[in-house]
C-alpha atoms as a PDB file:
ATOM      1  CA  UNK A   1      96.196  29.809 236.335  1.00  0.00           C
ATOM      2  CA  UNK A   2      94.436  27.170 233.958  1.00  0.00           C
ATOM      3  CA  UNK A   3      95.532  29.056 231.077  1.00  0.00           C
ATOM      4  CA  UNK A   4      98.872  28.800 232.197  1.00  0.00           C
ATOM      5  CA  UNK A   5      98.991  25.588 232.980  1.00  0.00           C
ATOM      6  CA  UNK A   6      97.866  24.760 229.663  1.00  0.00           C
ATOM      7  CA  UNK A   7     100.374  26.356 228.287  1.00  0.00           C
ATOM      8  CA  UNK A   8     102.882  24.848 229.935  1.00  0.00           C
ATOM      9  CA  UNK A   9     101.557  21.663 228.983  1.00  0.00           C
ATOM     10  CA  UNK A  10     101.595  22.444 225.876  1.00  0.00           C
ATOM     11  CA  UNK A  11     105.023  23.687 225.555  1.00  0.00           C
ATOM     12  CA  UNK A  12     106.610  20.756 227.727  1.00  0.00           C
ATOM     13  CA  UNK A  13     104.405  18.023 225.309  1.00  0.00           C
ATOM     14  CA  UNK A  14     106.253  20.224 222.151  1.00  0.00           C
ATOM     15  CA  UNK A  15     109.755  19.617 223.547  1.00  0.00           C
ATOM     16  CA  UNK A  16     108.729  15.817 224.787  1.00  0.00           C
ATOM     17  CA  UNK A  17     107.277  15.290 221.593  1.00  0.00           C
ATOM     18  CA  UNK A  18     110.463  16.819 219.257  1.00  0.00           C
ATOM     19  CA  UNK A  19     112.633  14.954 221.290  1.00  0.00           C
ATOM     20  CA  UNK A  20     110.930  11.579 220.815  1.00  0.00           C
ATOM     21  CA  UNK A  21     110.616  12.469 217.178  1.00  0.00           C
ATOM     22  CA  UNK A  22     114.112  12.184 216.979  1.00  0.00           C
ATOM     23  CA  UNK A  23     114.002   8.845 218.547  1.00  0.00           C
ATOM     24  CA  UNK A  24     111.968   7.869 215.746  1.00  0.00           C
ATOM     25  CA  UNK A  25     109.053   6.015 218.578  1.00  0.00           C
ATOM     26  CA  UNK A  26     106.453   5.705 217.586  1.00  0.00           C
ATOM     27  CA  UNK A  27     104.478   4.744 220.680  1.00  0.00           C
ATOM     28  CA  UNK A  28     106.170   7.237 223.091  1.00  0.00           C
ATOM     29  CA  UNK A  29     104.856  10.002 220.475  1.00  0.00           C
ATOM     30  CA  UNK A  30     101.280   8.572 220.526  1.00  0.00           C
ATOM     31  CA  UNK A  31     101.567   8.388 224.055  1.00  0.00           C
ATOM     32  CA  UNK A  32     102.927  12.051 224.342  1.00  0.00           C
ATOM     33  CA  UNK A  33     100.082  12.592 222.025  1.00  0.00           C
ATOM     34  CA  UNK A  34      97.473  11.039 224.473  1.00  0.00           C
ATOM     35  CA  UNK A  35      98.834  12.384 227.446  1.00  0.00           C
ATOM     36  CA  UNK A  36      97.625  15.982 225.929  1.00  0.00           C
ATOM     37  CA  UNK A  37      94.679  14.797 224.529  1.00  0.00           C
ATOM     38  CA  UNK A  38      93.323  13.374 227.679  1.00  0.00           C
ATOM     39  CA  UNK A  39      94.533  16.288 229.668  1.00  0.00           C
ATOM     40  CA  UNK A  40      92.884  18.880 227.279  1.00  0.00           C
ATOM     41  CA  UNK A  41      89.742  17.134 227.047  1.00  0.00           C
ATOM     42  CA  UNK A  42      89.360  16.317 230.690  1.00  0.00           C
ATOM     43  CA  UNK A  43      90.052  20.095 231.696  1.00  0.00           C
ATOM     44  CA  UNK A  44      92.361  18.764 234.125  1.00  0.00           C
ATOM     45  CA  UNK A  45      93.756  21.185 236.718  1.00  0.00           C
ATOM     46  CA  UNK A  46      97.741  21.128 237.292  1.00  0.00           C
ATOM     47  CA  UNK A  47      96.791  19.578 240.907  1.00  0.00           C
ATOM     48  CA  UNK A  48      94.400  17.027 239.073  1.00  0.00           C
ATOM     49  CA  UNK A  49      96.489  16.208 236.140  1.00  0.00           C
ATOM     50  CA  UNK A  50      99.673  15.581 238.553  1.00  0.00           C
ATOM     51  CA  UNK A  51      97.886  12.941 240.705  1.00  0.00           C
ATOM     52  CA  UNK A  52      96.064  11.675 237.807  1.00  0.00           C
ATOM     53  CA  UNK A  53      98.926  10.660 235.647  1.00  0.00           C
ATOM     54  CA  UNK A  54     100.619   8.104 238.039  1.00  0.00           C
ATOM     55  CA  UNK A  55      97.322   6.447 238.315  1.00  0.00           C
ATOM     56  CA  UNK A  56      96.527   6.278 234.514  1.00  0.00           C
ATOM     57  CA  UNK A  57     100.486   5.304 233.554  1.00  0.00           C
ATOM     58  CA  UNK A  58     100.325   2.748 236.149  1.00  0.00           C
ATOM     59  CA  UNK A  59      97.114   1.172 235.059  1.00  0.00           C
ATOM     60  CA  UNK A  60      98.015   1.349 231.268  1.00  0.00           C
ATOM     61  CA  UNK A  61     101.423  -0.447 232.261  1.00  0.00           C
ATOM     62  CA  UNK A  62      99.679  -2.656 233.393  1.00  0.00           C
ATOM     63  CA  UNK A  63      96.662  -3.358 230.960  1.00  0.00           C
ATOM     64  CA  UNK A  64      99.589  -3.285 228.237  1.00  0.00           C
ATOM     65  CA  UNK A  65     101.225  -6.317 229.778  1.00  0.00           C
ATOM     66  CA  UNK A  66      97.635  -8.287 229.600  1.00  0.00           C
ATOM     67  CA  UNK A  67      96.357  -7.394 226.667  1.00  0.00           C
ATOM     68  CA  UNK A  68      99.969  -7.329 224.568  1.00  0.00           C
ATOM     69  CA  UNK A  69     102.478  -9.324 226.112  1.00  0.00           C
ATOM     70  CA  UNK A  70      99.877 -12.338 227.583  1.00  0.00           C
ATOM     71  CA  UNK A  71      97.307 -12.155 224.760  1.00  0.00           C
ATOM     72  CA  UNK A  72     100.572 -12.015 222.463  1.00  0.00           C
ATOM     73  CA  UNK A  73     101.337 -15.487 223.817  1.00  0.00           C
ATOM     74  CA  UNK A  74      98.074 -16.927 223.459  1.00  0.00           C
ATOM     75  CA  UNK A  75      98.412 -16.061 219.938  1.00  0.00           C
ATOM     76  CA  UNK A  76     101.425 -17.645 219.384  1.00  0.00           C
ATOM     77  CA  UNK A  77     100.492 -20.543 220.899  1.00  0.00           C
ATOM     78  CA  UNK A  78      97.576 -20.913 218.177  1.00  0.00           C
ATOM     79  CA  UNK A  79      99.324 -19.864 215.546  1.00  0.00           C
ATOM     80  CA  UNK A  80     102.103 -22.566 216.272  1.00  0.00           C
ATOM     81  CA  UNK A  81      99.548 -25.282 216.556  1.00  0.00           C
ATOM     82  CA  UNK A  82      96.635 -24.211 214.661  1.00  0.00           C
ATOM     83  CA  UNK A  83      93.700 -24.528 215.127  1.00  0.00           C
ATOM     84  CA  UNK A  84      92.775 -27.373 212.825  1.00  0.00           C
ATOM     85  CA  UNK A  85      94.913 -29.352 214.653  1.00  0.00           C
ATOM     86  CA  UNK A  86      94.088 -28.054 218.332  1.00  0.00           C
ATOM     87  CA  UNK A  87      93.076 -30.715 221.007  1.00  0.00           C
ATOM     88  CA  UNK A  88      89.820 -29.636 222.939  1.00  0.00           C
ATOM     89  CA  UNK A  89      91.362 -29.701 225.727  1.00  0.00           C
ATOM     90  CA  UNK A  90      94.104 -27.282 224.118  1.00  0.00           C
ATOM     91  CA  UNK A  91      91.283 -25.127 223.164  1.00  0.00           C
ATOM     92  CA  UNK A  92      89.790 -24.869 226.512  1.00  0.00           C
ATOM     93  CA  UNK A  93      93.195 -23.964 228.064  1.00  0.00           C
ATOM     94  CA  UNK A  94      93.429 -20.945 226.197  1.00  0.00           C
ATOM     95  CA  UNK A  95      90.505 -20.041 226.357  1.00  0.00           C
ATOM     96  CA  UNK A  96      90.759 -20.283 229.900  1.00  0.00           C
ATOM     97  CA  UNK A  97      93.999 -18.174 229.841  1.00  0.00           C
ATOM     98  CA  UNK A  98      91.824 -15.451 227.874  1.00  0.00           C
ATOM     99  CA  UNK A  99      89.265 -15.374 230.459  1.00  0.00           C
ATOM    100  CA  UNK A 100      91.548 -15.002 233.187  1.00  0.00           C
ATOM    101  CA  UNK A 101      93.674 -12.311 231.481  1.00  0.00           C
ATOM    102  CA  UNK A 102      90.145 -10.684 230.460  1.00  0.00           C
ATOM    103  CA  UNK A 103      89.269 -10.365 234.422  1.00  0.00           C
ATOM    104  CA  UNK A 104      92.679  -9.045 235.140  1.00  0.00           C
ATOM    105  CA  UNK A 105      91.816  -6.138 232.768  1.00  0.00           C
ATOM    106  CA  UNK A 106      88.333  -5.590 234.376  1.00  0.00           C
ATOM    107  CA  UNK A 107      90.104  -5.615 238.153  1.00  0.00           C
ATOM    108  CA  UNK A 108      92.664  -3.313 236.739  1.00  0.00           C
ATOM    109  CA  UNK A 109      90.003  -0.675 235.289  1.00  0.00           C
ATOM    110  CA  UNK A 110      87.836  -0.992 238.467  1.00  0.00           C
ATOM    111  CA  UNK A 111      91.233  -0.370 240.649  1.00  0.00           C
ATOM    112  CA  UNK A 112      91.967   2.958 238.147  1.00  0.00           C
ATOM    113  CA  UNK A 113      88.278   4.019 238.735  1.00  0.00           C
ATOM    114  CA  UNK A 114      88.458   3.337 242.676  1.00  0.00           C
ATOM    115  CA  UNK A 115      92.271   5.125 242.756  1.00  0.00           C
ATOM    116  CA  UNK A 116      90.881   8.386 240.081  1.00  0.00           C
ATOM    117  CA  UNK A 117      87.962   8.797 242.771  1.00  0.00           C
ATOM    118  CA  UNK A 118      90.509  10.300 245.462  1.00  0.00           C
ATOM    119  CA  UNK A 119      91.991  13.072 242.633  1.00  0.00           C
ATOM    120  CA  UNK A 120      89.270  13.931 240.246  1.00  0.00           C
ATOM    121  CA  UNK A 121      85.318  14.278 240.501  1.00  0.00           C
ATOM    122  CA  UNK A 122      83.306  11.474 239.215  1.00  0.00           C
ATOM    123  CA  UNK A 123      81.891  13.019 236.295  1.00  0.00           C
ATOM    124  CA  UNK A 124      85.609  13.296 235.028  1.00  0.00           C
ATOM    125  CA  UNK A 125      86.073   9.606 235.567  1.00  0.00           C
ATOM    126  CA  UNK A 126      83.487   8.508 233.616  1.00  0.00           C
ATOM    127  CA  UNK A 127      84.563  11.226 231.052  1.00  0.00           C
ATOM    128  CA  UNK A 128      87.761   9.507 230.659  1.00  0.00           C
ATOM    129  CA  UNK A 129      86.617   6.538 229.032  1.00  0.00           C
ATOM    130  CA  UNK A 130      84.284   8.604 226.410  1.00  0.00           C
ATOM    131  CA  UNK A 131      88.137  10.645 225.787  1.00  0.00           C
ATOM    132  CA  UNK A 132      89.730   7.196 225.256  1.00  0.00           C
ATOM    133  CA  UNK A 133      87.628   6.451 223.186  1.00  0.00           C
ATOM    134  CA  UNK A 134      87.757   9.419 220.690  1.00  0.00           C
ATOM    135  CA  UNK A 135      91.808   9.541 221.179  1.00  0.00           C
ATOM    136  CA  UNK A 136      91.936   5.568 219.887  1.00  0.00           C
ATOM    137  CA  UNK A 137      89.549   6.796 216.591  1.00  0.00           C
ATOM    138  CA  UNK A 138      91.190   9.797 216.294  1.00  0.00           C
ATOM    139  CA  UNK A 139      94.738   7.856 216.371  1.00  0.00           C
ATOM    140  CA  UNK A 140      93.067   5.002 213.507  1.00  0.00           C
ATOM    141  CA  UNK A 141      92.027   7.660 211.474  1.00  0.00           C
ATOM    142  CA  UNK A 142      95.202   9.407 211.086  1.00  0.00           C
ATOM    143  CA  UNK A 143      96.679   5.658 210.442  1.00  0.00           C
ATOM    144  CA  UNK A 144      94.444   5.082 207.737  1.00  0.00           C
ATOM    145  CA  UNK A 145      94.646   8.625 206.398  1.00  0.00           C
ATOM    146  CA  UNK A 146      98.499   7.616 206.144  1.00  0.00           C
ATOM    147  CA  UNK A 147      98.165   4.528 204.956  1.00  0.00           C
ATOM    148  CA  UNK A 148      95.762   5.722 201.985  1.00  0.00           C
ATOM    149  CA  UNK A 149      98.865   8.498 200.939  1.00  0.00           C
ATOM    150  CA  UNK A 150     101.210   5.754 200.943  1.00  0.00           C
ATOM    151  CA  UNK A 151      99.453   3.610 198.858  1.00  0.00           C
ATOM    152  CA  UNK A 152      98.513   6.560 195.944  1.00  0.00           C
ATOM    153  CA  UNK A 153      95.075   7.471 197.580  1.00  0.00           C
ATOM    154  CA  UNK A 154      93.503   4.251 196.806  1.00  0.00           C
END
């Protein structure tokens, strides 16, 4: 039954990931990509991996909106003004805003921990980070490795 599922999950990431080739995006193929990483690496059942991947696309939604969209702002905001010619009190606004934005991300990987515990076993959950992990080096390494082509192998 595993092996099928595998399979299947193999064959349906194939298609997903040919058809958002054609679409020429970027993130939904690193996405597709991650989706099969995590799945592969976590040995997820087909029970496990269907309540698991609400959870995990919900909370990465969400994280995405703090850490790109807010933190995104924040940036602006210094890069408009500088920081040479930032007020304290400027300063300690953002920095504020970074805090608080910071805390939201904690809350929302203690709410994906708390949510994973009702469809997967522990030891999975604390798994998932470690698989994260090697998916976001694996992911900079093939971005370098690309990079280094481009440029002549310098």
């Amino acid at each position: 039954m595993k092996k099928k599922f595998t399979l299947l999950a193999l064959v349906l990431i194939g298609c997903f990931s040919m058809a958002v080739a054609q679409k020429n995006d970027r993130h939904e193929r690193i996405k597709a990509l991650k989706v099969a990483f995590i799945t592969e690496k976590l040995n997820l059942t087909s029970q496990e991996a269907q309540q698991f991947w609400p959870i995990y696309n919900a909370y990465e939604e969400a994280t995405f909106k703090l850490k790109n969209v807010e933190m995104r702002k924040i940036r602006r905001e210094v890069g408009q003004t500088g920081l040479d010619n930032m007020t304290d009190a400027k300063a300690e606004q953002l920095l504020s805003r970074i805090e608080e934005i910071e805390s939201k991300v904690f809350a929302q990987r203690k709410k994906l921990s708390t949510d994973l515990r009702k469809v997967i076993p522990a030891k999975k959950i604390l798994q998932l980070k470690k698989v994260e992990d090697d998916f976001n080096r694996e992911i900079l390494k093939k971005v370098r490795e690309k990079r280094k082509k481009r440029m002549g192998g310098h």
